[in-house]
Protein backbone atom coordinates (compact mmCIF):
# COMPACT_ATOMS: atom_id res chain seq x y z
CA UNK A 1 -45.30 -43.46 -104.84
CA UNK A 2 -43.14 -42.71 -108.29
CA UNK A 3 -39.88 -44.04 -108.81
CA UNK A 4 -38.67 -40.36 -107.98
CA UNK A 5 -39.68 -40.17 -104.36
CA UNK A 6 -38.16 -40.93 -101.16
CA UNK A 7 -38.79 -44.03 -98.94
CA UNK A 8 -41.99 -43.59 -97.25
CA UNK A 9 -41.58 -43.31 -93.01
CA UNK A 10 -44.30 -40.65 -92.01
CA UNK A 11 -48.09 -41.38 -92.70
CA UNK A 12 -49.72 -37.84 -91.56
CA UNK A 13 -53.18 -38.32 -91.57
CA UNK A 14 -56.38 -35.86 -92.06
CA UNK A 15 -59.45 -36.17 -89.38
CA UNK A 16 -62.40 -35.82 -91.23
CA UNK A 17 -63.73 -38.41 -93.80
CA UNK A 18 -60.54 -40.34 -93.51
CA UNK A 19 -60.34 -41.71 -90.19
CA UNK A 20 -63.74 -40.81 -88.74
CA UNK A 21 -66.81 -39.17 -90.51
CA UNK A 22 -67.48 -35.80 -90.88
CA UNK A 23 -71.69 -35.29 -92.33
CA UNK A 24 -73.46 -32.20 -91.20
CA UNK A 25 -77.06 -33.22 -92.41
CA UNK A 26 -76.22 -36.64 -90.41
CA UNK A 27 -75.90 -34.94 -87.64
CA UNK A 28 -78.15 -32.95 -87.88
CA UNK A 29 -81.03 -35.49 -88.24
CA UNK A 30 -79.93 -37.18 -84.61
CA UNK A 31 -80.87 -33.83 -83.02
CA UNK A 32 -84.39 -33.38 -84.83
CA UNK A 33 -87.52 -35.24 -85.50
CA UNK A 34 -88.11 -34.00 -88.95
CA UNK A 35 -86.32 -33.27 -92.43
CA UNK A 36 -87.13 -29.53 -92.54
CA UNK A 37 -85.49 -28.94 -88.94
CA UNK A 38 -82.50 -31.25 -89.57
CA UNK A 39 -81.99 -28.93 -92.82
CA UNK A 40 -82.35 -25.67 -90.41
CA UNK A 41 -80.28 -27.35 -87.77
CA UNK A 42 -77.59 -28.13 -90.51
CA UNK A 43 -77.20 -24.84 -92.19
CA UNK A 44 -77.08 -22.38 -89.52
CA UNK A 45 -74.16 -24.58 -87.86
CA UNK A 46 -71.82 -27.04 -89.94
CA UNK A 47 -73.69 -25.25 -93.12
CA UNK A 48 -72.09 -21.75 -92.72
CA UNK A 49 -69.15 -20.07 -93.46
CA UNK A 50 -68.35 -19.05 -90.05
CA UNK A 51 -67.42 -23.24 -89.52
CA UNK A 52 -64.13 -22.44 -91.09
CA UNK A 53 -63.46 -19.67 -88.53
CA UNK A 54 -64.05 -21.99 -85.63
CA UNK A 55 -61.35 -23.85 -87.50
CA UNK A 56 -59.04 -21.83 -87.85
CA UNK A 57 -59.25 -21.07 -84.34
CA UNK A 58 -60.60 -17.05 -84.99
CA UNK A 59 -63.61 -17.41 -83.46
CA UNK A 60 -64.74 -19.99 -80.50
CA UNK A 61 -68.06 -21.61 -79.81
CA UNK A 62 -70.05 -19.57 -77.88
CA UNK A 63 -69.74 -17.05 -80.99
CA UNK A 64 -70.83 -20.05 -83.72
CA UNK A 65 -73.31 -20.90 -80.90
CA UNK A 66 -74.82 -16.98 -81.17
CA UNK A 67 -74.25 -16.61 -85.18
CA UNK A 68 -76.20 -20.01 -85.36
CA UNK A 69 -79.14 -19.21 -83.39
CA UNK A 70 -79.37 -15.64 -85.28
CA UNK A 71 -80.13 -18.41 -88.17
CA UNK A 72 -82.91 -20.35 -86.79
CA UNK A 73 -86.47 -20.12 -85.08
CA UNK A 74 -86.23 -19.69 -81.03
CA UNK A 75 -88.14 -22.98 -80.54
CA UNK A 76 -85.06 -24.76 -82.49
CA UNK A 77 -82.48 -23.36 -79.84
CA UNK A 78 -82.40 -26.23 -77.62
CA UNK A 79 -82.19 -28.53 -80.68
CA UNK A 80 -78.87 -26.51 -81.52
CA UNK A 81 -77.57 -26.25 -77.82
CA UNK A 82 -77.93 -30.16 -77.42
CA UNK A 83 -76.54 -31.02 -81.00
CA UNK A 84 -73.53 -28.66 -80.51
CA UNK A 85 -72.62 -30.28 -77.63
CA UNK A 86 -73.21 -33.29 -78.67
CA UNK A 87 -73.06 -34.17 -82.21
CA UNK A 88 -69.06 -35.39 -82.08
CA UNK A 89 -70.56 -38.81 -80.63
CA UNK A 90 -71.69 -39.50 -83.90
CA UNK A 91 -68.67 -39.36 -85.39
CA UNK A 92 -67.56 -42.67 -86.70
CA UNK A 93 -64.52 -44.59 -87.52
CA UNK A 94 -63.85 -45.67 -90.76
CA UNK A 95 -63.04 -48.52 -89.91
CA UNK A 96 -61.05 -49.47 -93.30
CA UNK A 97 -58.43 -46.48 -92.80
CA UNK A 98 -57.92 -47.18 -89.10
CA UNK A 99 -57.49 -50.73 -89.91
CA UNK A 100 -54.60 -50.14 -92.04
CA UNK A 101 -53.24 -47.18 -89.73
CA UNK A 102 -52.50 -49.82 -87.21
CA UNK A 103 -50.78 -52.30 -89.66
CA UNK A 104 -48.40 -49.41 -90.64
CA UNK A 105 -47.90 -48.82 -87.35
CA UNK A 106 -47.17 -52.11 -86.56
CA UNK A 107 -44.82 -52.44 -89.62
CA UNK A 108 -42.86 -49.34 -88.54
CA UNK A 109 -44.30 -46.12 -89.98
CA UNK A 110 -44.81 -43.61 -87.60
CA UNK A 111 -48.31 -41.66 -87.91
CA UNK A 112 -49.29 -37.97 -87.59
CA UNK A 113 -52.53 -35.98 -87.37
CA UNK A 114 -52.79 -32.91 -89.49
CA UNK A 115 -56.61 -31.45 -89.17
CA UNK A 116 -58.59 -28.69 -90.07
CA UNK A 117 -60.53 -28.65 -86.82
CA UNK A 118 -61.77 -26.77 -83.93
CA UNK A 119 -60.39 -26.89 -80.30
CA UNK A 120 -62.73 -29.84 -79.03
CA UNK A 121 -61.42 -31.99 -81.43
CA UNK A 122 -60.26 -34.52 -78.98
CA UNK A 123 -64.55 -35.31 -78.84
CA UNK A 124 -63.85 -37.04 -81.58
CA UNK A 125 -60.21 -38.02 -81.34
CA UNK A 126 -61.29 -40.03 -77.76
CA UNK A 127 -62.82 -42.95 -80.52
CA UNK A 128 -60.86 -42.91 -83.55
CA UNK A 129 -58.83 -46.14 -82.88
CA UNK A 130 -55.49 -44.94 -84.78
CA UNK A 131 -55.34 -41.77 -82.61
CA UNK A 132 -53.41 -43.51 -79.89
CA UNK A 133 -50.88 -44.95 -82.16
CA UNK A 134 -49.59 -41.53 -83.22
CA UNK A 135 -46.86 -39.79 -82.15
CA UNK A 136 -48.22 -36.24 -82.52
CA UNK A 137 -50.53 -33.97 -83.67
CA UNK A 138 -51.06 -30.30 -85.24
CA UNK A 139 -54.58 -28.76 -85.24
CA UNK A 140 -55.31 -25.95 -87.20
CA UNK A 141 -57.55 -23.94 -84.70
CA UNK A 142 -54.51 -24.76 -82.24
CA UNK A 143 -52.02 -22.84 -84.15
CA UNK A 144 -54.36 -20.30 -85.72
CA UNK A 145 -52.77 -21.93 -89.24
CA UNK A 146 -55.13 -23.54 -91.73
CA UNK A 147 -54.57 -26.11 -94.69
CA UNK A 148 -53.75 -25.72 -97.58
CA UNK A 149 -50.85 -22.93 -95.91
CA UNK A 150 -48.36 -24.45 -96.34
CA UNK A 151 -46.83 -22.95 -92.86
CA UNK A 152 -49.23 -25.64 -91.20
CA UNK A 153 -47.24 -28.27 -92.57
CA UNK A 154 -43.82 -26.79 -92.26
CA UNK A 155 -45.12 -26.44 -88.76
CA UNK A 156 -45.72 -30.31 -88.04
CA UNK A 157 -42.30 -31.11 -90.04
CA UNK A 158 -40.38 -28.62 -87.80
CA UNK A 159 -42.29 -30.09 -84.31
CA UNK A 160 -41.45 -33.18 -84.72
CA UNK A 161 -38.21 -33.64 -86.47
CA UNK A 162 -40.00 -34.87 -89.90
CA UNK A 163 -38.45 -34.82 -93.65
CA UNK A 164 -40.79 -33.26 -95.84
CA UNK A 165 -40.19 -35.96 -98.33
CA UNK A 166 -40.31 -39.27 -96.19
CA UNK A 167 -44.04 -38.14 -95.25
CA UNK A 168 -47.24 -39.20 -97.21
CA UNK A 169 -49.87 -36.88 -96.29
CA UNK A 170 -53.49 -38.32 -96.66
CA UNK A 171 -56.84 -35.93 -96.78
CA UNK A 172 -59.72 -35.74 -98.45
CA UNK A 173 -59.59 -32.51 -99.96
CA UNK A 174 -57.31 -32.05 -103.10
CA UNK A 175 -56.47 -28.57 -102.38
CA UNK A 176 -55.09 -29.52 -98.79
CA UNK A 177 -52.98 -32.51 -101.10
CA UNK A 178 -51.29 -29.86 -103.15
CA UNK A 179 -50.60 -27.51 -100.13
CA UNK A 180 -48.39 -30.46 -98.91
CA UNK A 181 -46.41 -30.86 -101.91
CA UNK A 182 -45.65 -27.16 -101.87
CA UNK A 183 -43.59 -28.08 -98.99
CA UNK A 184 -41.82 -31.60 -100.73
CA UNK A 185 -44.24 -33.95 -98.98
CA UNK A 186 -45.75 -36.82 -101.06
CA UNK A 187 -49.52 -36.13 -100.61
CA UNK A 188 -52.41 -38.83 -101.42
CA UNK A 189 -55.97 -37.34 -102.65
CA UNK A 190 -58.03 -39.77 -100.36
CA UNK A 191 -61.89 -40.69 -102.34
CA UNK A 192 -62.46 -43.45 -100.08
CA UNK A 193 -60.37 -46.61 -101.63
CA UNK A 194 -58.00 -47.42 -99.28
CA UNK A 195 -56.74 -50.59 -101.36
CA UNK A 196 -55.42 -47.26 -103.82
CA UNK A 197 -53.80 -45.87 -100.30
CA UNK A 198 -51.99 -48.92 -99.41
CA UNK A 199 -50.44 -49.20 -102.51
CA UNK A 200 -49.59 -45.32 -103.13
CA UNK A 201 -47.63 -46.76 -99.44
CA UNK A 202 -46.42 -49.72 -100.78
CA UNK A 203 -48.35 -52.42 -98.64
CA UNK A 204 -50.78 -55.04 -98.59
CA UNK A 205 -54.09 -53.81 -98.82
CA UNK A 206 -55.36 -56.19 -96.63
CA UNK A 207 -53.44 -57.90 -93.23
């Protein structure tokens, strides 16, 4: 945080590959005994373009589940059936970031979820340990908004009573980062080294 900004109070937090894990080809290989069909498995699902419509809430599932098996052999469709329906399980915590999700919330912060997800998100929500320490969500195939708008994050400040500038917003992606300043909120470019988050906070790595 610069000497510019406003007092942290807000930590909004992206889903995918900063509290739990979000890898395709991963996935894909718990659904398939071999390379070549995890690769098929992969790109006619999480691989294509149509993911970001499920996302953004323009299509639903039994459309990705029909565009994905017009993108693979027959014999792979009950691969695809079970790993669609299942693959969410194998989404893991990161355990660092949730770690320090509950000392904020411990030391006062209130947290947020701001994702770029589809409507079953709560599959993976149900074991990310910081989820129930929030105090409210906005989902992008919920509200038919996507990041980087910045409408989706003038939506979540409006919802829940939130000052643009007393919120850090954490994701992965640097383009959803600079969507969030658009609207005044400090924004942190997530890479994985959460001793850099704590301190673009202002706390203690470690408890």
């Amino acid at each position: 945080m610069n000497a510019a900004a406003r007092p942290i109070k807000n930590i909004v937090f992206d889903m995918g590959n900063v509290l739990m894990t979000f890898n395709g080809p991963h996935f894909a290989t718990r659904f398939s005994d071999n390379d070549q069909d995890a690769a098929l498995l992969q790109a006619a699902y999480f691989g294509r373009g149509e993911w970001a419509l499920l996302d953004a809430g323009v299509i639903g599932y039994p459309t990705m589940m029909r565009i994905a098996e017009a993108h693979l052999p027959e014999r792979l469709w009950p691969n695809l059936h079970d790993m669609a329906a299942h693959w969410a399980r194998y989404s893991e915590p990161i355990p660092e970031v949730n770690d320090l999700a509950r000392r904020l919330y411990e030391q006062g912060y209130d947290l947020y979820l701001l994702s770029n997800a589809g409507t079953r998100i709560d599959e993976q929500l149900d074991h990310c340990p910081a989820y129930p320490l929030m105090k409210g969500r906005v989902v992008s195939a919920e509200e038919k908004l996507m990041k980087p708008d910045p409408a989706i994050y003038e939506l979540l400040c409006k919802r829940y009573g939130l000052v643009p500038a007393e919120c850090l917003f954490v994701d992965d992606n640097a383009d959803n980062c600079a969507g969030a300043k658009v609207v005044g909120m400090q924004a942190f470019h997530f890479t994985g080294d959460v001793a850099a988050l704590a301190a673009a906070i202002g706390v203690s790595p470690q408890r």
